[in-house]
C-alpha atoms as a PDB file:
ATOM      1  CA  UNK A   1    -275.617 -53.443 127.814  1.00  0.00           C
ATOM      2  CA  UNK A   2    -272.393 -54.015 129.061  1.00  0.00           C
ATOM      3  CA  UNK A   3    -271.043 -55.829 132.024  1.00  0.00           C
ATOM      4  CA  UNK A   4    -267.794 -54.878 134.504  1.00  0.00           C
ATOM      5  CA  UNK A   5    -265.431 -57.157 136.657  1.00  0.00           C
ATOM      6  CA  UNK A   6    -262.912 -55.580 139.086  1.00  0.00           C
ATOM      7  CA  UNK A   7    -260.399 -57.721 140.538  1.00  0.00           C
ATOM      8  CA  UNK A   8    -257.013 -57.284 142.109  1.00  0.00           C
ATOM      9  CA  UNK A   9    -257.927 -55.482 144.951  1.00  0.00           C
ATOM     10  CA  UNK A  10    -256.476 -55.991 148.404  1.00  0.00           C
ATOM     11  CA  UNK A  11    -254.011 -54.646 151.036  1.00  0.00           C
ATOM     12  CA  UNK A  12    -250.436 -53.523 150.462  1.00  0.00           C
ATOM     13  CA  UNK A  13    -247.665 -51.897 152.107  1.00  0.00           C
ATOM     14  CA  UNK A  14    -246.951 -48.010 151.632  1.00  0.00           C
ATOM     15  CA  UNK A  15    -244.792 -48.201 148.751  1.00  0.00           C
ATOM     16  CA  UNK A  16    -245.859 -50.859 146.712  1.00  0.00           C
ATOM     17  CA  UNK A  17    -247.506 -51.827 143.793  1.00  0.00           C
ATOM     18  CA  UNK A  18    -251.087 -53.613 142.726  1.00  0.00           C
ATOM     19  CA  UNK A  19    -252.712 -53.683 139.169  1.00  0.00           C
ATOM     20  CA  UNK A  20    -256.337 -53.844 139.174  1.00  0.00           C
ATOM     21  CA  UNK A  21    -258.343 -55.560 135.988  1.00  0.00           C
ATOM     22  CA  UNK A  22    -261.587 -54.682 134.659  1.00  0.00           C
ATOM     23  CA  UNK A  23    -263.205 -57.455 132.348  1.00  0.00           C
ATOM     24  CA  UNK A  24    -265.958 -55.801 130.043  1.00  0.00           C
ATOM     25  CA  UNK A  25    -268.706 -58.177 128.806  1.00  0.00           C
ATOM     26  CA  UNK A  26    -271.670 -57.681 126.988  1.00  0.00           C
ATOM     27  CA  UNK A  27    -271.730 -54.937 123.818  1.00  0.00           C
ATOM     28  CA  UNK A  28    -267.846 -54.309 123.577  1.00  0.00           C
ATOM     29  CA  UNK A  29    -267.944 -52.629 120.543  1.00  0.00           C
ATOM     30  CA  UNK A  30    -269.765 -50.105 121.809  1.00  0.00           C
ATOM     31  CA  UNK A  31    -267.316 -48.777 124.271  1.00  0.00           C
ATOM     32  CA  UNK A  32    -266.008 -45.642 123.778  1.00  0.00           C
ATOM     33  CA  UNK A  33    -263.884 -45.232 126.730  1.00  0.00           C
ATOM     34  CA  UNK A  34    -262.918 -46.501 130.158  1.00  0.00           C
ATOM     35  CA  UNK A  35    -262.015 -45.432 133.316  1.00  0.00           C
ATOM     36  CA  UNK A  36    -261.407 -45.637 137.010  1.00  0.00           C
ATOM     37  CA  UNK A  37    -262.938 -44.057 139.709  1.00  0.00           C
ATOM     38  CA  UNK A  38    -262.266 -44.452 144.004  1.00  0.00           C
ATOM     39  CA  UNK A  39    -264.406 -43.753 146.653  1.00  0.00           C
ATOM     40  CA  UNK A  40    -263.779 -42.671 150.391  1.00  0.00           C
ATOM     41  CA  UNK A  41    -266.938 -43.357 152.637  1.00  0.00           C
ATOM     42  CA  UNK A  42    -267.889 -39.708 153.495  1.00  0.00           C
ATOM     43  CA  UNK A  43    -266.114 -38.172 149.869  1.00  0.00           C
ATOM     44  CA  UNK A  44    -267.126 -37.674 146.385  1.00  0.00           C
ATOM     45  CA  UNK A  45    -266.193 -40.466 144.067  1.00  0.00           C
ATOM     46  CA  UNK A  46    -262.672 -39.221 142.495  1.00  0.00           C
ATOM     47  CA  UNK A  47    -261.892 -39.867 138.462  1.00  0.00           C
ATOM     48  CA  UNK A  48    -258.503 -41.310 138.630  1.00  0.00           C
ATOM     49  CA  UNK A  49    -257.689 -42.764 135.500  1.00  0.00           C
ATOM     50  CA  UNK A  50    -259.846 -42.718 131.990  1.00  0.00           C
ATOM     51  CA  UNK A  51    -258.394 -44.512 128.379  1.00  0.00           C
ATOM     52  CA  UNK A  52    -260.491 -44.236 125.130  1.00  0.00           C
ATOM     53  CA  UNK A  53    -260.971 -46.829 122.143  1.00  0.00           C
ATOM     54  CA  UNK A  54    -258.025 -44.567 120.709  1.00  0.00           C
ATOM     55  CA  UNK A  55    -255.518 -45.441 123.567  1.00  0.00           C
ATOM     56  CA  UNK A  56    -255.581 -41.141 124.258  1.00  0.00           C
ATOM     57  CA  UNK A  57    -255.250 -41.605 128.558  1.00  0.00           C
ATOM     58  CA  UNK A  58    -255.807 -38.721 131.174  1.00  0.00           C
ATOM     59  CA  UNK A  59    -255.095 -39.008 134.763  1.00  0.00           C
ATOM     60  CA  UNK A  60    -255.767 -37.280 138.502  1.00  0.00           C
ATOM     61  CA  UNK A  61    -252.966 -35.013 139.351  1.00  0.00           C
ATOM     62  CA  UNK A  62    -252.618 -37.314 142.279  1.00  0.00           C
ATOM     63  CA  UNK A  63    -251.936 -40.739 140.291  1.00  0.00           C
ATOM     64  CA  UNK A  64    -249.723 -39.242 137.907  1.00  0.00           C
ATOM     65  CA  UNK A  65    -246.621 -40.654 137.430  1.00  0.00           C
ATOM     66  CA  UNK A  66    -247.280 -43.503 140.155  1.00  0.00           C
ATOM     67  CA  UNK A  67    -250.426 -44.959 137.746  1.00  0.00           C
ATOM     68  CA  UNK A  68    -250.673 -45.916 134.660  1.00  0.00           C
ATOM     69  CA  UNK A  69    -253.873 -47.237 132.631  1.00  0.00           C
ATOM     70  CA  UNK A  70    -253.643 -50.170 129.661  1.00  0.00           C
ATOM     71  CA  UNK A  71    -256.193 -51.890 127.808  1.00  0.00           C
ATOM     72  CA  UNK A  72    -256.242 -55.133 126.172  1.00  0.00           C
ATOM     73  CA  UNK A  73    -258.968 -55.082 123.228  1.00  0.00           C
ATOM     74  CA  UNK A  74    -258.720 -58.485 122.319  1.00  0.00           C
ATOM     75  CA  UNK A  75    -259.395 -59.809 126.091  1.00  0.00           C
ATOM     76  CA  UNK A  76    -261.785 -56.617 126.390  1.00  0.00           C
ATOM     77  CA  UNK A  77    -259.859 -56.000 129.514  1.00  0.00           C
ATOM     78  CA  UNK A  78    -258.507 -52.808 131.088  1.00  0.00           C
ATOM     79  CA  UNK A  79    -255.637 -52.482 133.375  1.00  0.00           C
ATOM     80  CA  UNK A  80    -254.986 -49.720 136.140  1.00  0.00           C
ATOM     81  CA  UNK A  81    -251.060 -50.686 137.493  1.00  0.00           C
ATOM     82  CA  UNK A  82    -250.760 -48.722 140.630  1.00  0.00           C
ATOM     83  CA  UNK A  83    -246.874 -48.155 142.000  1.00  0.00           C
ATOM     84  CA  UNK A  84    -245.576 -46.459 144.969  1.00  0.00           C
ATOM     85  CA  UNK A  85    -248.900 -46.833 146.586  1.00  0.00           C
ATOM     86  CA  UNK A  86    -249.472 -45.003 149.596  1.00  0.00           C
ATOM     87  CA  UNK A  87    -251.964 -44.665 152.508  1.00  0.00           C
ATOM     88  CA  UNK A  88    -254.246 -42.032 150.480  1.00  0.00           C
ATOM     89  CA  UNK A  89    -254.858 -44.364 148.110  1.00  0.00           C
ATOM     90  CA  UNK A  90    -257.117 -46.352 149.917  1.00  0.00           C
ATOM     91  CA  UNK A  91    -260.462 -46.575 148.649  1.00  0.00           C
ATOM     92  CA  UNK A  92    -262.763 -48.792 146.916  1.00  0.00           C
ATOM     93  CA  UNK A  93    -261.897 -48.718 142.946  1.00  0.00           C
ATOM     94  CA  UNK A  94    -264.653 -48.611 140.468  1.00  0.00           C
ATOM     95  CA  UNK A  95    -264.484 -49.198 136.617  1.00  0.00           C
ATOM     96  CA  UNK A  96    -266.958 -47.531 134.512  1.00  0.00           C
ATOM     97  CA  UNK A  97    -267.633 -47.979 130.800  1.00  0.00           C
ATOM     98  CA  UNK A  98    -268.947 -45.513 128.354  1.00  0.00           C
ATOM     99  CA  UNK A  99    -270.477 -46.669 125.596  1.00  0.00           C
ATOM    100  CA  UNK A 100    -272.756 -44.823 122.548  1.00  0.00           C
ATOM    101  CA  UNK A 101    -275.755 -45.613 124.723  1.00  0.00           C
ATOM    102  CA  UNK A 102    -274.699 -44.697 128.267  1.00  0.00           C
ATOM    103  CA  UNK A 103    -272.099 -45.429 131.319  1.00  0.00           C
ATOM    104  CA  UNK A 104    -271.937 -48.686 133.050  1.00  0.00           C
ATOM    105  CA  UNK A 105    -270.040 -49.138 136.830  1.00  0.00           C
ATOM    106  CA  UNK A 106    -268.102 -52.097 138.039  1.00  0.00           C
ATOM    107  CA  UNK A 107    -269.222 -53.427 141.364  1.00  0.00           C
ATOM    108  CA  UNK A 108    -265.857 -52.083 142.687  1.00  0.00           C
ATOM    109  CA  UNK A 109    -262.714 -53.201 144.266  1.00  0.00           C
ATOM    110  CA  UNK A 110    -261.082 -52.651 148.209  1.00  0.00           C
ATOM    111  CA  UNK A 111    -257.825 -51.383 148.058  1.00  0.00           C
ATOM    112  CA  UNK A 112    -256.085 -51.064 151.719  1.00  0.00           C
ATOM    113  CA  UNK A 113    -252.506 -48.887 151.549  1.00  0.00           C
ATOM    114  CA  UNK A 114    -250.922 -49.870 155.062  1.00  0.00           C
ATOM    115  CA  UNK A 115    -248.654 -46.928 156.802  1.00  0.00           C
END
């Protein structure tokens, strides 16, 4: 089994920047990839950001270029920096693990984009 962290959440002006962490815990070595995900109350959850155990990243047309996803093995960490936030990106962020015997979700993070 493996465990997930979020932190860094919280409110920020339209324009500016956050980076969210997600600490994994548990079976490491058997994740395969991570990722982030948001959620709108009333939407689907969206895939924003994903990075596999080979560093090969993909992300949501509507992050690119303003997102960018890292991961640390040797703290087990990954990082989601977020730049030239604005009001759409308001959601609760959720990191997810996928591992060689199933996913795993974070508990997830608030993250308020003030106009």
């Amino acid at each position: 089994q493996v465990q997930l962290v979020e932190s860094g959440g919280g409110l920020v002006q339209h324009g500016g920047s956050l980076r969210l962490s997600c600490a994994a815990s548990g079976s490491t070595s058997t994740i395969r990839a991570m990722g982030w995900a948001r959620h709108v109350p009333g939407n689907q959850r969206e895939a924003v950001a994903t990075i596999t155990d080979t560093d090969y990243t993909h992300y949501a047309d509507s992050v690119k270029g303003r997102f960018t996803v890292v991961r640390d093995a040797t703290k087990n960490t990954m990082y989601l920096q977020m730049n030239n936030l604005i009001p759409d990106d308001t959601a609760v962020y959720y990191c997810s693990a996928i591992t060689t015997t199933g996913g795993y979700w974070g508990q997830g993070t608030q993250v308020t984009v003030s106009s």
